[in-house]
PDB file of N, CA and C in Angstrom:
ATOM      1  N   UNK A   1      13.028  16.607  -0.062  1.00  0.00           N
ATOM      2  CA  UNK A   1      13.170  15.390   0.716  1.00  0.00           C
ATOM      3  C   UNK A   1      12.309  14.300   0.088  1.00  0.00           C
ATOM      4  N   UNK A   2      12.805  13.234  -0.002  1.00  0.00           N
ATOM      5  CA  UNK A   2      12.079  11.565  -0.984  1.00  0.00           C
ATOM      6  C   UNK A   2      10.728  11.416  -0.055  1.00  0.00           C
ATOM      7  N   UNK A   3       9.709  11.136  -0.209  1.00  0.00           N
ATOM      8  CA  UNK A   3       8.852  10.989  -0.152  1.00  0.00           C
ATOM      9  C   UNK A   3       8.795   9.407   0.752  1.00  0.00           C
ATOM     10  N   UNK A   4       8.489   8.873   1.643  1.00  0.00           N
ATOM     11  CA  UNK A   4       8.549   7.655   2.499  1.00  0.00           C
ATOM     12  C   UNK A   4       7.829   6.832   1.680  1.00  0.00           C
ATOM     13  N   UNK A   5       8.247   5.078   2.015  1.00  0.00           N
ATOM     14  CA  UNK A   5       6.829   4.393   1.467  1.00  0.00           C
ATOM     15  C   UNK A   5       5.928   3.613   2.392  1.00  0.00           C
ATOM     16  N   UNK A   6       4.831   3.983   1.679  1.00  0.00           N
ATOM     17  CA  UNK A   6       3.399   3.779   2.298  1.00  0.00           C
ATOM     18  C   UNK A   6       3.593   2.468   3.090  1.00  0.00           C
ATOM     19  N   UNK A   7       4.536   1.158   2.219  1.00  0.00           N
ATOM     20  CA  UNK A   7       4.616   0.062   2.631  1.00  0.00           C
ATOM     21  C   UNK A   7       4.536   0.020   4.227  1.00  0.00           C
ATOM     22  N   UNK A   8       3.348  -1.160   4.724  1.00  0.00           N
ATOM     23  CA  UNK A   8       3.400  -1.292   6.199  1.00  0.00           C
ATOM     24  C   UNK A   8       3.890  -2.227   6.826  1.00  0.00           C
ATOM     25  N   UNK A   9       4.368  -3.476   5.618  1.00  0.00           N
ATOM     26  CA  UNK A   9       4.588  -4.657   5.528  1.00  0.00           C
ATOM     27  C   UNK A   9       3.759  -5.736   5.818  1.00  0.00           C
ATOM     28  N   UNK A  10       2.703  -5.560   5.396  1.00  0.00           N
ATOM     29  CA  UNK A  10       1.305  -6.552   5.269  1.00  0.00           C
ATOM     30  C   UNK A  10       1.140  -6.363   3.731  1.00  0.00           C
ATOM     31  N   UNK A  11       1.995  -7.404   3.320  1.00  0.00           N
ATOM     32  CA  UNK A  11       2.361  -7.338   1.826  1.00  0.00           C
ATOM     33  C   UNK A  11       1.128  -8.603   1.305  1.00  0.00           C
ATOM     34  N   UNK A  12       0.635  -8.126   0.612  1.00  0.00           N
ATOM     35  CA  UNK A  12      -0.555  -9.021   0.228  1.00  0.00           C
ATOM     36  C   UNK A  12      -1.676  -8.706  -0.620  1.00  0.00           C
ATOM     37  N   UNK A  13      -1.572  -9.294  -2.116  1.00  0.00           N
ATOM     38  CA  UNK A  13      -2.429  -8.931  -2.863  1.00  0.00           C
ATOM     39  C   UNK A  13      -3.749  -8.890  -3.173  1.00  0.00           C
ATOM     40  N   UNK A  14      -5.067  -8.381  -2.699  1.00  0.00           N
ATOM     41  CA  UNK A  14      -6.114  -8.696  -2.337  1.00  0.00           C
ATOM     42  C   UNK A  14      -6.891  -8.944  -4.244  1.00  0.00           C
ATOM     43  N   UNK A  15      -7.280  -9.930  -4.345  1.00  0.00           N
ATOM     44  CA  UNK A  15      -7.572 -10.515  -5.954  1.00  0.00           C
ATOM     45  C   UNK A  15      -8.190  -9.366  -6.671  1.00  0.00           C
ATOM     46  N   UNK A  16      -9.528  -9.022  -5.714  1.00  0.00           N
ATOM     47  CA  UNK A  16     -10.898  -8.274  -6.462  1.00  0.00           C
ATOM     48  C   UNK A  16     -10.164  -7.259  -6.804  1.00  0.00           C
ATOM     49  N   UNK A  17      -9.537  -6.286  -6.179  1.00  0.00           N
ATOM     50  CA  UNK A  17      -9.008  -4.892  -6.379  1.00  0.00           C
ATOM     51  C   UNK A  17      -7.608  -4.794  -7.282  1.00  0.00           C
ATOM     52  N   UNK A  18      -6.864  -5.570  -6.931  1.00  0.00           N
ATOM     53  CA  UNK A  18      -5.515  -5.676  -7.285  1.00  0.00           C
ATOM     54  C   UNK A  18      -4.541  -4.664  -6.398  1.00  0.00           C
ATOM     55  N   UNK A  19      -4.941  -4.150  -5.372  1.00  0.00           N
ATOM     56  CA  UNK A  19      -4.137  -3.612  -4.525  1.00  0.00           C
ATOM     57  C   UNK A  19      -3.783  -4.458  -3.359  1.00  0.00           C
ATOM     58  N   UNK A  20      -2.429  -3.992  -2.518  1.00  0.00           N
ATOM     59  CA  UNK A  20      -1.825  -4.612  -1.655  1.00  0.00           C
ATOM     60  C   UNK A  20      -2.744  -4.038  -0.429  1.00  0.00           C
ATOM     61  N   UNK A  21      -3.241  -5.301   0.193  1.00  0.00           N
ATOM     62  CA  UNK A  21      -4.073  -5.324   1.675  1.00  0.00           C
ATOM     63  C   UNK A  21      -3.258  -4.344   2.510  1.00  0.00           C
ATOM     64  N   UNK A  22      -2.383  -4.394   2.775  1.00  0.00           N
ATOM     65  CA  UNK A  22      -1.282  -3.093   3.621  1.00  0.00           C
ATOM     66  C   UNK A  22      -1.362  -2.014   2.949  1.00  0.00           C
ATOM     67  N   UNK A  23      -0.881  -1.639   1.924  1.00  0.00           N
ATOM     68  CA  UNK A  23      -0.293  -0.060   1.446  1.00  0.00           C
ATOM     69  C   UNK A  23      -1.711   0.101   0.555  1.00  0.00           C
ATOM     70  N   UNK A  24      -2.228  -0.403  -0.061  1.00  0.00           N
ATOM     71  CA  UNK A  24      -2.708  -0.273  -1.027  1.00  0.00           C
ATOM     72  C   UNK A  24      -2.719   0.066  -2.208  1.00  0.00           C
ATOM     73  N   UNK A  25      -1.439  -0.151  -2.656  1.00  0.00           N
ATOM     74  CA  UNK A  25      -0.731   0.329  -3.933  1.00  0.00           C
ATOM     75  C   UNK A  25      -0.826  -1.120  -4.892  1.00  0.00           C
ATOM     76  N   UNK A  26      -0.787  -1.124  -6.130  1.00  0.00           N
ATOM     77  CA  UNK A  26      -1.026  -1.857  -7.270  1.00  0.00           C
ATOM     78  C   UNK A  26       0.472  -2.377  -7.227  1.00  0.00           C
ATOM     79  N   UNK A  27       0.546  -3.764  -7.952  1.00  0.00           N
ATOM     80  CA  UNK A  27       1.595  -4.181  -8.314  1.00  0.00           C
ATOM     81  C   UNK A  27       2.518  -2.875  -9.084  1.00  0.00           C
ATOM     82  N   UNK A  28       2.462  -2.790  -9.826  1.00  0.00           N
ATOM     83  CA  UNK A  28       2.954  -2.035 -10.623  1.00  0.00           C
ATOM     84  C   UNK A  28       3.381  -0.600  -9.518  1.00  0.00           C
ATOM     85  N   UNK A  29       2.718  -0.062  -8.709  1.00  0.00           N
ATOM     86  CA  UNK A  29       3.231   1.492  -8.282  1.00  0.00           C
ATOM     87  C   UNK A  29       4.445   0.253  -7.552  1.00  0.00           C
ATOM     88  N   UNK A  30       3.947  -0.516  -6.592  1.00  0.00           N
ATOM     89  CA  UNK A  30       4.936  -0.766  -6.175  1.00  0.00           C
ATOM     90  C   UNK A  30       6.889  -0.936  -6.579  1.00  0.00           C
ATOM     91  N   UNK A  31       6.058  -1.816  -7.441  1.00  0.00           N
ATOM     92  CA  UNK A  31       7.132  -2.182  -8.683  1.00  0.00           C
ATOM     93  C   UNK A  31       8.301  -1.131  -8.963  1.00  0.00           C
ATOM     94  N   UNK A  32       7.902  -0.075  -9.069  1.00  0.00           N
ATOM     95  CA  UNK A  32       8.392   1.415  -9.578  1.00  0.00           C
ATOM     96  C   UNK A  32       7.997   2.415  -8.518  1.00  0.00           C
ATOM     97  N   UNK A  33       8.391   1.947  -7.567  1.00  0.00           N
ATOM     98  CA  UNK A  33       8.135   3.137  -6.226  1.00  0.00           C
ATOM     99  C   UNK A  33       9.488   3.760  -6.087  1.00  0.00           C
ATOM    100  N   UNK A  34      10.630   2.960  -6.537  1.00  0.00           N
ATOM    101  CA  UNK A  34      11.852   3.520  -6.042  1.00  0.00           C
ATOM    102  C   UNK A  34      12.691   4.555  -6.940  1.00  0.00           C
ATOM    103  N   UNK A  35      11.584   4.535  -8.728  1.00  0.00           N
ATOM    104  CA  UNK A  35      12.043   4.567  -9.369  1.00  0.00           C
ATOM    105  C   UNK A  35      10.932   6.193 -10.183  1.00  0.00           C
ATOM    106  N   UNK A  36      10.104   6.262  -9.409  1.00  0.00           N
ATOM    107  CA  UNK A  36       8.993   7.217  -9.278  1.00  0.00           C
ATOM    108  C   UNK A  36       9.869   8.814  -8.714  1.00  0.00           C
ATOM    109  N   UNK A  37       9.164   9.689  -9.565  1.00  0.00           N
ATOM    110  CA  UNK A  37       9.461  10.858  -8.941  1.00  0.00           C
ATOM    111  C   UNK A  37       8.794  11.470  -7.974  1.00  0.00           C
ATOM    112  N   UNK A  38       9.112  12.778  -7.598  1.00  0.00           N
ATOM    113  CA  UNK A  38       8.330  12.607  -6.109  1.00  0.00           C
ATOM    114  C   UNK A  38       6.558  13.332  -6.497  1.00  0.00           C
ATOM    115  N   UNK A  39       6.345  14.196  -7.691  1.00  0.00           N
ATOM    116  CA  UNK A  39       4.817  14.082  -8.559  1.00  0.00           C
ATOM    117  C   UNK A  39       4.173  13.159  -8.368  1.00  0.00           C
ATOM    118  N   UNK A  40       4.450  11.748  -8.792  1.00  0.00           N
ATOM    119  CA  UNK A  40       3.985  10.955  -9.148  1.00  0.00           C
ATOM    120  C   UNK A  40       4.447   9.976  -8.061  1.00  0.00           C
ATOM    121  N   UNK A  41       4.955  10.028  -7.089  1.00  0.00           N
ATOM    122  CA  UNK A  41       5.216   9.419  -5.659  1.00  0.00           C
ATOM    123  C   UNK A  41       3.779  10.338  -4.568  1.00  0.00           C
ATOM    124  N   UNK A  42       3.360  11.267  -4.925  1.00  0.00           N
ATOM    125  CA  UNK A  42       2.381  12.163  -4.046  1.00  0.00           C
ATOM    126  C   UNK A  42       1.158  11.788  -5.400  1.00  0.00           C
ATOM    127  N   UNK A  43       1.523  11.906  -6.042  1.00  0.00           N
ATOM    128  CA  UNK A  43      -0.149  11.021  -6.738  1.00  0.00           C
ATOM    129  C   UNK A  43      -0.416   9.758  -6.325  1.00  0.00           C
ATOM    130  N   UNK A  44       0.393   9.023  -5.876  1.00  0.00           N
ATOM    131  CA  UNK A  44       0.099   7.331  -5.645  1.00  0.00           C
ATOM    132  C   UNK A  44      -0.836   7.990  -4.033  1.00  0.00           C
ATOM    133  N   UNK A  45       0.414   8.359  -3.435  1.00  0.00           N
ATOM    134  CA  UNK A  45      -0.142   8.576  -1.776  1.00  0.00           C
ATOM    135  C   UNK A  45      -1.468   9.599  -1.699  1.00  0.00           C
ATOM    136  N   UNK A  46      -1.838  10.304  -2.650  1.00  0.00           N
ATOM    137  CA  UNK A  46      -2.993  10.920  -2.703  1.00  0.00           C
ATOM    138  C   UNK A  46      -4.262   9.885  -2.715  1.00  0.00           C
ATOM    139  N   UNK A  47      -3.837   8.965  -3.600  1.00  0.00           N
ATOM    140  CA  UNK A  47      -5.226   7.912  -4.193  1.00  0.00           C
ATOM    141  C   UNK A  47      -5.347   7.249  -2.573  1.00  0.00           C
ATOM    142  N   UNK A  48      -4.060   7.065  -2.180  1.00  0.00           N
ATOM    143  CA  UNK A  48      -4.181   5.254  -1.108  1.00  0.00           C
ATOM    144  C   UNK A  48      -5.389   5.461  -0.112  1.00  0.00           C
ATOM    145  N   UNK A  49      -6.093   6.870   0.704  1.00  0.00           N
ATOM    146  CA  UNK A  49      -6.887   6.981   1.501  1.00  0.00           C
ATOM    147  C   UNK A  49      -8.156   6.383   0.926  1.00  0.00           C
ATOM    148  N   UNK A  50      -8.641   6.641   0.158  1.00  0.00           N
ATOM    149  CA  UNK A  50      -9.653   6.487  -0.670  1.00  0.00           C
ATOM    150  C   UNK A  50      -9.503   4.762  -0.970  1.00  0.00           C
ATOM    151  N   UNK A  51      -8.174   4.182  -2.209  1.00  0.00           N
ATOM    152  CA  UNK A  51      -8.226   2.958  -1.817  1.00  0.00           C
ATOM    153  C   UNK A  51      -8.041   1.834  -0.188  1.00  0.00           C
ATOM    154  N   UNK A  52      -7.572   2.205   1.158  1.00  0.00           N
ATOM    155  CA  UNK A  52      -7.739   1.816   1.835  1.00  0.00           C
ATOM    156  C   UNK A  52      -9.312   1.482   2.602  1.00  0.00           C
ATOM    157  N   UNK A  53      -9.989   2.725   2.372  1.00  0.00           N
ATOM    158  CA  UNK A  53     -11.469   2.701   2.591  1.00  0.00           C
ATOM    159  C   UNK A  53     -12.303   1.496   2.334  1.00  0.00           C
ATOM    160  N   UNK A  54     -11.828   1.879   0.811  1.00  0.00           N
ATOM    161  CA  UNK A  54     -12.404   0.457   0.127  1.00  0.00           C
ATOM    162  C   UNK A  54     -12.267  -0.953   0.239  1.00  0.00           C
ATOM    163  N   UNK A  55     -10.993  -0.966   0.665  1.00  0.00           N
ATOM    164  CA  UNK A  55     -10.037  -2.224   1.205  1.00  0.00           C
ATOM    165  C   UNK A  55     -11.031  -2.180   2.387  1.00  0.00           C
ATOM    166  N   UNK A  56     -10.594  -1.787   3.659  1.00  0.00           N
ATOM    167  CA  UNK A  56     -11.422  -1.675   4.803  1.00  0.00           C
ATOM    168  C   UNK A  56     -12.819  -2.267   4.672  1.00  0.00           C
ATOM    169  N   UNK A  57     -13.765  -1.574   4.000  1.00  0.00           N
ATOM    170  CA  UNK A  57     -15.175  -2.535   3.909  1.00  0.00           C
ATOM    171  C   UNK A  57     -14.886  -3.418   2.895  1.00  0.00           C
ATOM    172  N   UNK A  58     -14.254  -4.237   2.295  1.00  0.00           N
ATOM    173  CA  UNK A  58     -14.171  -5.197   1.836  1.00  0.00           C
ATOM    174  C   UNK A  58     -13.438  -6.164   2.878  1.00  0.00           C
ATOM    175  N   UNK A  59     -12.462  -6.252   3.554  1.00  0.00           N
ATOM    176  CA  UNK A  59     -11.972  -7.132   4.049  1.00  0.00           C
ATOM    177  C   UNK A  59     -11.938  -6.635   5.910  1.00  0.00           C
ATOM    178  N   UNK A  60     -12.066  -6.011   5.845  1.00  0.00           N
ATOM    179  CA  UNK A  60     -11.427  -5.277   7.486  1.00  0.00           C
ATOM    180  C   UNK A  60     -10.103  -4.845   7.617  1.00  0.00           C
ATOM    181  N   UNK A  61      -9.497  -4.891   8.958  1.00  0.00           N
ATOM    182  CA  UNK A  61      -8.557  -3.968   8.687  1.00  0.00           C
ATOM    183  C   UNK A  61      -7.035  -5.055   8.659  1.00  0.00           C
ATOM    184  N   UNK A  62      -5.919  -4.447   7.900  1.00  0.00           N
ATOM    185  CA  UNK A  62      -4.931  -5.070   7.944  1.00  0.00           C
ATOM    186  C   UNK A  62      -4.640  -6.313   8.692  1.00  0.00           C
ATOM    187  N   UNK A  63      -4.702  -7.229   8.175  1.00  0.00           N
ATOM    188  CA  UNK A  63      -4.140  -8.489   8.985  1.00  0.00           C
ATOM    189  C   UNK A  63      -2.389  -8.545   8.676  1.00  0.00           C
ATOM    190  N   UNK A  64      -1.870  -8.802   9.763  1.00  0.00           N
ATOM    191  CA  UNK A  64      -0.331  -9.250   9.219  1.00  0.00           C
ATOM    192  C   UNK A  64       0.145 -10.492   8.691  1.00  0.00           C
ATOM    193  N   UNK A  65       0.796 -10.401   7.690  1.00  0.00           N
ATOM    194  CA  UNK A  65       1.402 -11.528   6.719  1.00  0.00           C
ATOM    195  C   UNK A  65       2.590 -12.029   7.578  1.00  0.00           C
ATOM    196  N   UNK A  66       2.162 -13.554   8.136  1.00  0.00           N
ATOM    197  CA  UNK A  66       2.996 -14.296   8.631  1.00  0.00           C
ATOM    198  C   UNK A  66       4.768 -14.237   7.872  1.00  0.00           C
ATOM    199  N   UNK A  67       4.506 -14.281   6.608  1.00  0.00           N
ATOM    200  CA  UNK A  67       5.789 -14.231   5.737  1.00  0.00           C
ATOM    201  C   UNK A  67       6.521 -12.963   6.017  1.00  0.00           C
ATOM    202  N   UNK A  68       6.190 -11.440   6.109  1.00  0.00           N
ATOM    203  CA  UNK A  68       6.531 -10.870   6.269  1.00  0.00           C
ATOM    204  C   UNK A  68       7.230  -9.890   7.404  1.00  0.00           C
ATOM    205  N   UNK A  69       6.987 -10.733   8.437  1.00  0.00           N
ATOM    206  CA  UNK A  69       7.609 -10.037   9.727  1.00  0.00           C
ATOM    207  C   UNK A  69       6.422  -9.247  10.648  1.00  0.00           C
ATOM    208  N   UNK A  70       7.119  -8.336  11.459  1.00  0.00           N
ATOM    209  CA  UNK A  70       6.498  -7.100  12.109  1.00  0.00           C
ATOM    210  C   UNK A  70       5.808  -6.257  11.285  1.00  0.00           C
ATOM    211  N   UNK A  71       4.279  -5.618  11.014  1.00  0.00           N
ATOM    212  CA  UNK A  71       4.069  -4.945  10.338  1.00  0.00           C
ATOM    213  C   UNK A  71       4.665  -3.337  10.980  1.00  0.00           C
ATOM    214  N   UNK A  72       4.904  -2.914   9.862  1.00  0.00           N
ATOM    215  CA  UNK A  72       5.527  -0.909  10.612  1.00  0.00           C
ATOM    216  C   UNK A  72       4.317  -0.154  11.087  1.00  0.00           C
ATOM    217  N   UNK A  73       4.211   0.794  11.960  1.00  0.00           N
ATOM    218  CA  UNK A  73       3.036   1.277  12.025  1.00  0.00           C
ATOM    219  C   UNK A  73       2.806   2.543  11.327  1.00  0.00           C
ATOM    220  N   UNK A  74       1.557   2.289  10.441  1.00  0.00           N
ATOM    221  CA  UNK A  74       1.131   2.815   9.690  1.00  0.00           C
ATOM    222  C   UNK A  74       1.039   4.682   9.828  1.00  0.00           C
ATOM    223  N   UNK A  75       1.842   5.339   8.635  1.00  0.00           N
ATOM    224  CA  UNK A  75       2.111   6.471   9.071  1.00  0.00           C
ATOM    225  C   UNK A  75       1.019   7.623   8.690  1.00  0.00           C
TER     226      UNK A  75
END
């Protein structure tokens, strides 16, 4: 079974890190999330706890991106 994406829709690139304030995935995983196998779809989602942390004491927690709608709740 495909692996879900992390996306929460608080799409937003935070500068210092280069990860997305919502998922916390890099331009690039994103980029190639659809296109990722499911190895290397469970290596991205392995890292994101660890990068959310970091996100978290750097900014707090998810704000929602006016541009983007309803954020999903985070699974």
């Amino acid at each position: 079974m495909a692996q879900a994406s992390p996306c929460i829709n608080i799409c937003r690139m935070h500068a210092g890190t280069g990860w997305c304030e919502g998922c916390a995935r890099t331009l690039q995983e994103i980029a190639t999330w659809g296109t990722l196998d499911e190895p290397a779809r469970r290596r991205v989602w392995e890292e994101l706890p660890q990068r959310q942390k970091a996100l978290r004491a750097l900014i707090g927690p998810p704000r929602p991106n006016p541009l983007m709608g309803v954020p999903k709740a985070a699974s």
